[in-house]
Every structure is written in structure tokens, then in C-alpha cells.
PDB file of N, CA and C in Angstrom:
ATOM      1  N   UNK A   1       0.841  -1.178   0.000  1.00  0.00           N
ATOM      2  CA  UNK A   1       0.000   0.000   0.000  1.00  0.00           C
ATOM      3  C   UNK A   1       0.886   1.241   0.000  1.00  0.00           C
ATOM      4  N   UNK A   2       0.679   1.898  -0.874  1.00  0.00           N
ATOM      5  CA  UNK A   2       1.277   3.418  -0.597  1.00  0.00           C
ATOM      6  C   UNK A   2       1.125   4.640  -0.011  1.00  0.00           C
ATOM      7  N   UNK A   3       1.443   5.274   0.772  1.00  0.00           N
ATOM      8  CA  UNK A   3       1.884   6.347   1.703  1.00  0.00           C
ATOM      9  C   UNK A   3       0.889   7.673   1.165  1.00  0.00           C
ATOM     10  N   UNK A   4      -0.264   7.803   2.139  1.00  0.00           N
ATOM     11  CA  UNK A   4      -1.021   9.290   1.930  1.00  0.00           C
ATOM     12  C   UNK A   4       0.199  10.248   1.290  1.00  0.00           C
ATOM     13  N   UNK A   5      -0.189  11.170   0.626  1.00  0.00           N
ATOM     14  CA  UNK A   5       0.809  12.123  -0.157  1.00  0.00           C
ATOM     15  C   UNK A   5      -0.517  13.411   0.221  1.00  0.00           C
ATOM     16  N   UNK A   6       0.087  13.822   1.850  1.00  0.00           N
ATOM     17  CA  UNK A   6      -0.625  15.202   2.492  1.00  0.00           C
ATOM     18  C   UNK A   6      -0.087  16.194   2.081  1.00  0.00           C
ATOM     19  N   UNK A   7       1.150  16.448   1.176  1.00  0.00           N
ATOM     20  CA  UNK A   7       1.474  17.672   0.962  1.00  0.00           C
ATOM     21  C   UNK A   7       0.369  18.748   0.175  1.00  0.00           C
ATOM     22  N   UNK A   8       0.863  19.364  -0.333  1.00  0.00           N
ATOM     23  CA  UNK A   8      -0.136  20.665  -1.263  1.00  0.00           C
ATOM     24  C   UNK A   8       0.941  20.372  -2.425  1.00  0.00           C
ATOM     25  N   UNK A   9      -0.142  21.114  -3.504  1.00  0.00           N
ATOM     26  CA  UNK A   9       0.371  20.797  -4.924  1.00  0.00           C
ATOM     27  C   UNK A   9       1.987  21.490  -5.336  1.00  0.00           C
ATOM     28  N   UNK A  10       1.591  22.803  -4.989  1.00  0.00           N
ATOM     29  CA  UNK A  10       2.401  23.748  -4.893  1.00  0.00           C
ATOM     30  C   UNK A  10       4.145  23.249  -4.032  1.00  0.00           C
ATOM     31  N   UNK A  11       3.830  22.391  -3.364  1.00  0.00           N
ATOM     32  CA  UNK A  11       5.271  21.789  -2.502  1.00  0.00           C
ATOM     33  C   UNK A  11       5.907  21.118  -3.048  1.00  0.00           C
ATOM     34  N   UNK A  12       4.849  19.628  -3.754  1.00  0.00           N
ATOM     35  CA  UNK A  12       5.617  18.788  -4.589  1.00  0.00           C
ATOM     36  C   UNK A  12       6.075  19.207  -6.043  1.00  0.00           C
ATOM     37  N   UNK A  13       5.245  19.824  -6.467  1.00  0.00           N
ATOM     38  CA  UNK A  13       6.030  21.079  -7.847  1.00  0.00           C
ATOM     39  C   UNK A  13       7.456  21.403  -7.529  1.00  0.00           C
ATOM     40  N   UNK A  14       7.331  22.332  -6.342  1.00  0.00           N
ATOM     41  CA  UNK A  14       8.475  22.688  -5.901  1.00  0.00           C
ATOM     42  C   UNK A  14       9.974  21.226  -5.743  1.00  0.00           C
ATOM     43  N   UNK A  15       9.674  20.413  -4.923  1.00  0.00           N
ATOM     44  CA  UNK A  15      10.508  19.310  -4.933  1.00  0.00           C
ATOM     45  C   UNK A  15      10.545  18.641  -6.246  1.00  0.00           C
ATOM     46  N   UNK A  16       9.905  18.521  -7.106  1.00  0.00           N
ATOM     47  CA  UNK A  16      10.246  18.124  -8.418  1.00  0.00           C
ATOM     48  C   UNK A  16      11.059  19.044  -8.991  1.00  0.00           C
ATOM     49  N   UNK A  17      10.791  20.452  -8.989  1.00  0.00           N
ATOM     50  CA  UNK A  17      11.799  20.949  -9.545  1.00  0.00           C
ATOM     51  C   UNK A  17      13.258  20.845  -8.975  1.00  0.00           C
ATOM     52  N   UNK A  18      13.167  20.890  -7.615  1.00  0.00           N
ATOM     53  CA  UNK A  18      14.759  20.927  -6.906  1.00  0.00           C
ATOM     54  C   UNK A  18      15.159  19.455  -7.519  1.00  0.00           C
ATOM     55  N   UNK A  19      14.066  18.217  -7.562  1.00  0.00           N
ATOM     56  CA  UNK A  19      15.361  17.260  -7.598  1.00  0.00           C
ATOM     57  C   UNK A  19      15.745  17.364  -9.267  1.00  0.00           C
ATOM     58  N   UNK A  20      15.061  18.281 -10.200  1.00  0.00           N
ATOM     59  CA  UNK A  20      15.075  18.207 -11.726  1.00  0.00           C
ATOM     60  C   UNK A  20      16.916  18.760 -11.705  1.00  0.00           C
ATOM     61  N   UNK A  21      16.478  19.667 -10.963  1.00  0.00           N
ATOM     62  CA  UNK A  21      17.837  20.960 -11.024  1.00  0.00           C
ATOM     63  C   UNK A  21      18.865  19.963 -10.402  1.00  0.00           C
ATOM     64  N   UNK A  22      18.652  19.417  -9.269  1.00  0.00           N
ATOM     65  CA  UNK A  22      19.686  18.435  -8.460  1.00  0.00           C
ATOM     66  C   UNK A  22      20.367  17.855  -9.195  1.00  0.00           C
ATOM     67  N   UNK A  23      19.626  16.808  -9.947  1.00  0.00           N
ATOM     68  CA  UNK A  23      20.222  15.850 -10.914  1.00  0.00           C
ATOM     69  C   UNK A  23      20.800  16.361 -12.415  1.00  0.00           C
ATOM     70  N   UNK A  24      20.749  17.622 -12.174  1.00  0.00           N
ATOM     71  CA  UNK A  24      20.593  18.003 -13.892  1.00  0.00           C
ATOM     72  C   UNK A  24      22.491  18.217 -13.870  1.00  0.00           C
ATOM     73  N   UNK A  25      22.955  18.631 -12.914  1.00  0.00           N
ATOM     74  CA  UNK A  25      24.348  19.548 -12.753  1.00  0.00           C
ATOM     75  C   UNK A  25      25.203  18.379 -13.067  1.00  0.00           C
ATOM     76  N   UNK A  26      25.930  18.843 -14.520  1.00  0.00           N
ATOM     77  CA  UNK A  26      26.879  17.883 -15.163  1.00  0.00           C
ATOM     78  C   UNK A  26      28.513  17.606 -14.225  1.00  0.00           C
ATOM     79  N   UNK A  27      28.547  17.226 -13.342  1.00  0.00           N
ATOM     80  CA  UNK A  27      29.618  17.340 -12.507  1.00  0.00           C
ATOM     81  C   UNK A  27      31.124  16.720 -13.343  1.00  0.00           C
ATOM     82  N   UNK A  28      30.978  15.756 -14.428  1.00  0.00           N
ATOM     83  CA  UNK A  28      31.361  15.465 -15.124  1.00  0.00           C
ATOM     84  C   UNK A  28      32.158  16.335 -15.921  1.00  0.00           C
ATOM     85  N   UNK A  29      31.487  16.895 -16.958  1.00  0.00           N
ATOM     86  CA  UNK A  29      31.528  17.960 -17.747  1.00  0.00           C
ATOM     87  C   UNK A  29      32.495  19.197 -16.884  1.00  0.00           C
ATOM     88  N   UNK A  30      32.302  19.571 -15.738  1.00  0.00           N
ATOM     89  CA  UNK A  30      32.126  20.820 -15.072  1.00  0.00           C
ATOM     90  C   UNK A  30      33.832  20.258 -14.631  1.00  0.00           C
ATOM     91  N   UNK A  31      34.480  19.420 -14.022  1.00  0.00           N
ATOM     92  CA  UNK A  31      35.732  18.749 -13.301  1.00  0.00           C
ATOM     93  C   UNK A  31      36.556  18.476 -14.658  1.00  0.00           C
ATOM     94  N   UNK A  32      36.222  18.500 -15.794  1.00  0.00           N
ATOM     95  CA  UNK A  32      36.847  18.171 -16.419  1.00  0.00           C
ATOM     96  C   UNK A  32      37.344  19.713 -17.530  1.00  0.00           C
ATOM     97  N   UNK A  33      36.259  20.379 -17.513  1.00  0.00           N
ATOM     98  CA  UNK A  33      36.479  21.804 -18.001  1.00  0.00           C
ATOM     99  C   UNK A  33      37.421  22.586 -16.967  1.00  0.00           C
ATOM    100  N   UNK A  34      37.078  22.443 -15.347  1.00  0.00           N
ATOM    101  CA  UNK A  34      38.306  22.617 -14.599  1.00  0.00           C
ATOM    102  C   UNK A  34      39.492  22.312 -14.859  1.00  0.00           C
ATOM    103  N   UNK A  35      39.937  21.370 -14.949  1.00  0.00           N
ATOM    104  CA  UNK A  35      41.055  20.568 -15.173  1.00  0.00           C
ATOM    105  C   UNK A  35      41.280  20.264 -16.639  1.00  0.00           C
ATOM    106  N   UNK A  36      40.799  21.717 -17.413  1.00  0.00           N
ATOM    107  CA  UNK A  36      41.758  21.891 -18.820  1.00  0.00           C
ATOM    108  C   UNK A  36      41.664  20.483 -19.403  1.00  0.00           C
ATOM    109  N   UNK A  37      41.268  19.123 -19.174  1.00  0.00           N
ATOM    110  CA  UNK A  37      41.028  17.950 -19.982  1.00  0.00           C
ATOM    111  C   UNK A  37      40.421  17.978 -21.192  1.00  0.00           C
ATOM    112  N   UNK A  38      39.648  18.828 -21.899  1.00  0.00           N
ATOM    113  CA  UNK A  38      39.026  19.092 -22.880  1.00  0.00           C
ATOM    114  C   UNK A  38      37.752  18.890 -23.151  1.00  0.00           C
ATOM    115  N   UNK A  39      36.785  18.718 -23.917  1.00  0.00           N
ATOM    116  CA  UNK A  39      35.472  18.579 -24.155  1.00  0.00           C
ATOM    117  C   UNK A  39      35.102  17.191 -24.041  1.00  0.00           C
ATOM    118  N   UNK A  40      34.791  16.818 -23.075  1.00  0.00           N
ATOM    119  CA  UNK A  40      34.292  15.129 -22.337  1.00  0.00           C
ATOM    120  C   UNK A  40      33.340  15.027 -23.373  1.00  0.00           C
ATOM    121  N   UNK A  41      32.848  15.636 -23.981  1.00  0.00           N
ATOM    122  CA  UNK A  41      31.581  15.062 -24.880  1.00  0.00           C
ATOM    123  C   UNK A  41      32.324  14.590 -26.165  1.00  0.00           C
ATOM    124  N   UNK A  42      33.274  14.954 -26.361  1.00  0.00           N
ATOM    125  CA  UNK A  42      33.871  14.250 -27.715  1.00  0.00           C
ATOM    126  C   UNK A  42      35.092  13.604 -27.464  1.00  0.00           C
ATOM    127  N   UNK A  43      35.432  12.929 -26.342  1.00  0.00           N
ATOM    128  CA  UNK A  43      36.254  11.951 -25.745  1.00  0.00           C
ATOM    129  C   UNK A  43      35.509  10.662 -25.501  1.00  0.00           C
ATOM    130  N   UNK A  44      35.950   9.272 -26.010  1.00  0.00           N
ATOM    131  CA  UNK A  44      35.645   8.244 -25.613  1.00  0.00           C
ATOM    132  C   UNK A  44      34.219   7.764 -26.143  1.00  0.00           C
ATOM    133  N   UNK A  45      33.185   7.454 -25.403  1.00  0.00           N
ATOM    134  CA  UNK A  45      31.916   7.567 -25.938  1.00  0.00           C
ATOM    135  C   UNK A  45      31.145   8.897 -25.844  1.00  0.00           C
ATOM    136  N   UNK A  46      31.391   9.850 -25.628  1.00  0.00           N
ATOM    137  CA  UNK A  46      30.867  10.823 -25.569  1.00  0.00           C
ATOM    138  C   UNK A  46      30.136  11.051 -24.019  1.00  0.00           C
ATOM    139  N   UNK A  47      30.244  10.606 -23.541  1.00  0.00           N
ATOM    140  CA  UNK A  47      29.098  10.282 -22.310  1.00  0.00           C
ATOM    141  C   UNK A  47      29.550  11.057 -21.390  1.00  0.00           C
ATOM    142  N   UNK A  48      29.439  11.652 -19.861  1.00  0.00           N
ATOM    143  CA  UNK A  48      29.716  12.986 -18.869  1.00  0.00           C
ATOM    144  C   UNK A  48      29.823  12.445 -18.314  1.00  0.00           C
ATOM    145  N   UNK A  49      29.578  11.225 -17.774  1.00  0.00           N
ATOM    146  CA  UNK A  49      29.808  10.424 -16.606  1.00  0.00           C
ATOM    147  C   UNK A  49      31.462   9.737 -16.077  1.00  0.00           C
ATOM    148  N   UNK A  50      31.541   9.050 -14.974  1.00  0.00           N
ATOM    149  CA  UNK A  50      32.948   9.195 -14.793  1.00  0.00           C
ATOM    150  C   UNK A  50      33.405   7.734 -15.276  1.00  0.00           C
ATOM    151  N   UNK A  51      32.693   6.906 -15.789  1.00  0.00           N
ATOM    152  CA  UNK A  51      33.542   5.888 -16.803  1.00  0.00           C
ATOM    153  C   UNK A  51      34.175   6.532 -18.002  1.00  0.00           C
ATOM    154  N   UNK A  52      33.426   7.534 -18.391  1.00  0.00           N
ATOM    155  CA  UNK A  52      34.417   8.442 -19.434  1.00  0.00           C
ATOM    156  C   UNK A  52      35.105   9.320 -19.137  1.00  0.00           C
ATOM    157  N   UNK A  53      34.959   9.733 -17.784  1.00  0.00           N
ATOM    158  CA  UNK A  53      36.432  10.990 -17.391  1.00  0.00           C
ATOM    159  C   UNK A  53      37.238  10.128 -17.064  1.00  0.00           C
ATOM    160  N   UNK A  54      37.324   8.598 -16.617  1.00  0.00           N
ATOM    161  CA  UNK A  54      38.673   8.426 -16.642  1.00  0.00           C
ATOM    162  C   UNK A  54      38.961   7.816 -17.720  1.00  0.00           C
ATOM    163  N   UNK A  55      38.360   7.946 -18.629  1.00  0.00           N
ATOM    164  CA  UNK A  55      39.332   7.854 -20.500  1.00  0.00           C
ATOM    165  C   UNK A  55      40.259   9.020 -20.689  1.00  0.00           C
ATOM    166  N   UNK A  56      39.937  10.004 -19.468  1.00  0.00           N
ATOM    167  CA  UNK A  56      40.829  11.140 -20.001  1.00  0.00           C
ATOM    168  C   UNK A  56      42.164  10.825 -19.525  1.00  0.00           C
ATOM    169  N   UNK A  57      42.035   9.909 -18.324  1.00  0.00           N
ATOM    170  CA  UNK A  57      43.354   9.781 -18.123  1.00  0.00           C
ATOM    171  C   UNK A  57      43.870  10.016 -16.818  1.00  0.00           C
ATOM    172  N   UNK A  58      42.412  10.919 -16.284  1.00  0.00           N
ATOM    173  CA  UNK A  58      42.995  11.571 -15.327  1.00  0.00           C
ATOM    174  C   UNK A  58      41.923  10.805 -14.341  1.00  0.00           C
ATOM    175  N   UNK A  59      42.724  10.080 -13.303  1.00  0.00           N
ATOM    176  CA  UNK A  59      41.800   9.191 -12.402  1.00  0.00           C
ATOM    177  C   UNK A  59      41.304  10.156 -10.892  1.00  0.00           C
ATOM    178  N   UNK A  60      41.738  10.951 -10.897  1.00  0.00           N
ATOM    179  CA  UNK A  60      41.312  12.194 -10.058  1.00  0.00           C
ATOM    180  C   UNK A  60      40.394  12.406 -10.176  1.00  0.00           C
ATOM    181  N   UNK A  61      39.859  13.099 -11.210  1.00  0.00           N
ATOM    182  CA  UNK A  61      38.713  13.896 -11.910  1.00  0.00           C
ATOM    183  C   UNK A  61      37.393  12.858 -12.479  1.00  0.00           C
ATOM    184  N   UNK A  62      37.945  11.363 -12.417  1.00  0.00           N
ATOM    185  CA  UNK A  62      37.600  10.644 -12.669  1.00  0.00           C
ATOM    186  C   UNK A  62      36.264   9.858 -10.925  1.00  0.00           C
ATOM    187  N   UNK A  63      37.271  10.109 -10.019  1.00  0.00           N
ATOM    188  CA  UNK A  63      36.826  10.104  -8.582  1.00  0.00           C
ATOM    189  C   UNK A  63      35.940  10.860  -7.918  1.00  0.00           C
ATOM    190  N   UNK A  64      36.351  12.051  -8.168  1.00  0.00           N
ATOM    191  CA  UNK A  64      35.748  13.675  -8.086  1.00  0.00           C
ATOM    192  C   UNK A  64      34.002  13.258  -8.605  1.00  0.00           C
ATOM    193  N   UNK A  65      34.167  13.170 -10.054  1.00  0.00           N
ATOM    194  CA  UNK A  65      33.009  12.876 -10.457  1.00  0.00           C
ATOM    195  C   UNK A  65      31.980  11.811 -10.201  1.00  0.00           C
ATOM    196  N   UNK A  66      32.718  10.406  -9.703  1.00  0.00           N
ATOM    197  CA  UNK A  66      31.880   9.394  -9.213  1.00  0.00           C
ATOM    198  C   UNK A  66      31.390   9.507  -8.059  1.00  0.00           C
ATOM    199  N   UNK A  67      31.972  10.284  -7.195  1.00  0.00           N
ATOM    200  CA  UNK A  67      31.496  10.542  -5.714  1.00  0.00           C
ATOM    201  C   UNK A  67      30.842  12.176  -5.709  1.00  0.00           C
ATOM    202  N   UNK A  68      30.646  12.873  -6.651  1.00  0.00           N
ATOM    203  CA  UNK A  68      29.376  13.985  -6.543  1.00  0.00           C
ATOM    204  C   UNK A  68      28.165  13.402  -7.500  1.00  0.00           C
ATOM    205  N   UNK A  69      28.380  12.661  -8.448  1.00  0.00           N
ATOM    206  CA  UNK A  69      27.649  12.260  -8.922  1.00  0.00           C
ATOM    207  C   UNK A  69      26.698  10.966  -7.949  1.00  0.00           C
ATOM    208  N   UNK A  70      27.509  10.472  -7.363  1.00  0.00           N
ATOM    209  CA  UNK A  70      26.506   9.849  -6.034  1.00  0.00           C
ATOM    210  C   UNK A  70      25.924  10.339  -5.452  1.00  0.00           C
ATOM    211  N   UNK A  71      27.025  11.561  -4.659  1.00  0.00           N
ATOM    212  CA  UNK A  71      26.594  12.997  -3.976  1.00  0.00           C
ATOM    213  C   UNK A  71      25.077  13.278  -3.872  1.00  0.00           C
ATOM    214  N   UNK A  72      24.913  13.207  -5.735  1.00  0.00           N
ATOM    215  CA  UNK A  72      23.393  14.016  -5.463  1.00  0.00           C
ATOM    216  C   UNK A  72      22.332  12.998  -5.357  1.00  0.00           C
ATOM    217  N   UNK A  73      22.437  11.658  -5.680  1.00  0.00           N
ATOM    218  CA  UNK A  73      21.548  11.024  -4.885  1.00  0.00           C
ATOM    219  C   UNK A  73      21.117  10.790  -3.155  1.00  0.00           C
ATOM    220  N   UNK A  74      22.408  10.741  -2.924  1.00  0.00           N
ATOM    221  CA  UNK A  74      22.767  11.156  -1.593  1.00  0.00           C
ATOM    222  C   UNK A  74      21.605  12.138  -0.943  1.00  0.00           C
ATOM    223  N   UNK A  75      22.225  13.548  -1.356  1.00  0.00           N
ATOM    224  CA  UNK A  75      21.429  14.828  -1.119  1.00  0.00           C
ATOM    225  C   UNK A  75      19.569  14.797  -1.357  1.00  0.00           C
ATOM    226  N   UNK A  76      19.369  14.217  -2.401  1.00  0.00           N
ATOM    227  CA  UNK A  76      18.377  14.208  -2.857  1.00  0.00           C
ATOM    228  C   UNK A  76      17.246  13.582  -1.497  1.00  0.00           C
ATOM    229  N   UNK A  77      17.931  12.539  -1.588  1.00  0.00           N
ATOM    230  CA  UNK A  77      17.364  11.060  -0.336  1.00  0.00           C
ATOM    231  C   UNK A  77      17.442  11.947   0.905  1.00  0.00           C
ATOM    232  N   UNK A  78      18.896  12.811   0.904  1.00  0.00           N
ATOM    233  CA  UNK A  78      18.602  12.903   2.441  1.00  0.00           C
ATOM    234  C   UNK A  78      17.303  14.237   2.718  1.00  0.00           C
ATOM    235  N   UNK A  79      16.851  14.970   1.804  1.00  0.00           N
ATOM    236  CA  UNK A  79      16.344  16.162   1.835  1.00  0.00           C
ATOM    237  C   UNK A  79      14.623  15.757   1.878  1.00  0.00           C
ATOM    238  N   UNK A  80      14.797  14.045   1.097  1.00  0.00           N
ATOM    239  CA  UNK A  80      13.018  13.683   0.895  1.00  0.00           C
ATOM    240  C   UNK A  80      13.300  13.597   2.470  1.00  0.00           C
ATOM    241  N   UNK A  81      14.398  12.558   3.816  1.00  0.00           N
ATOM    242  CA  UNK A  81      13.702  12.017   4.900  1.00  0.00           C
ATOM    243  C   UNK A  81      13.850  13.697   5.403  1.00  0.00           C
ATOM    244  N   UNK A  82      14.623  14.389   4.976  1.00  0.00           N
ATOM    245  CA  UNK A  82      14.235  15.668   6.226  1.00  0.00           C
ATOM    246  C   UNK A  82      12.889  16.216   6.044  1.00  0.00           C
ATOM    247  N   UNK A  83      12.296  16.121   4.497  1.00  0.00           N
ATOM    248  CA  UNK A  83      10.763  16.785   4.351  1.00  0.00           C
ATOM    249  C   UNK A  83       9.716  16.093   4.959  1.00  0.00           C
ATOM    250  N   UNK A  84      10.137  14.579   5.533  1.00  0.00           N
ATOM    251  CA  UNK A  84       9.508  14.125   6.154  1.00  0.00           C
ATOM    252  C   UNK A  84       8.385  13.157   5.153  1.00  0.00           C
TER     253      UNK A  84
END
């Protein structure tokens, strides 16, 4: 059985958008434009994620990205138990 959903319309709008925006931030892309590596989208398979930043070579940036890219599931989860 699933869980009354007492919020107002207007709240869960709102949390859809935060987790849209949450998940949207290319952390990938963004660590690798830092670190002068070049355009991740035309390296390897093309993909932003960190099986393709470390095609760049650079296993740093490669780390960076697998652990913010968790990050925001992380964040996400922890922000639904704080809304209760």
C-alpha cells in the first residue's frame, strides 16, 4: 500500500523541480572543463559520466566525479527524509 501524499500541490512542484535541477548539474563535464582535460563530450563515448572521465586519463577527476555524482543522490534522499 502506498503512503497518503498530504502535501499541497504547490510543494511537490516545488521538490520536483529541486530534484530536476539536483540531478541536472553535469559534474562530469564541469571537473573536467576545470582541469583543462578538454570537451568530455567528444572523448571516448561521448558520455559525462565518470567511466568516461577516466578515459581522459585523469583518475582524479575521474573520482571527483563518481562521488558527486553519487553525492546528489545522496542529497536528494537525504532532503526527501528531512521533508519528512
Amino acid at each position: 500500500m502506498l503512503p497518503e501524499i498530504t502535501s499541497s500541490v504547490p510543494v511537490l512542484i516545488l521538490w520536483a523541480v529541486l530534484g530536476y535541477l539536483l540531478g541536472s548539474i553535469p559534474f562530469g563535464l564541469l571537473l573536467t572543463r576545470a582541469m583543462n582535460l578538454g570537451d568530455l563530450r567528444s572523448i571516448g563515448s561521448g558520455n559525462i559520466g565518470a567511466t568516461n572521465v577516466l578515459r581522459t586519463g585523469n583518475k582524479a577527476a575521474a573520482a571527483g566525479t563518481l562521488i558527486l555524482d553519487g553525492g546528489k543522490g545522496a542529497v536528494a534522499v537525504l532532503l526527501a527524509r528531512l521533508a519528512g
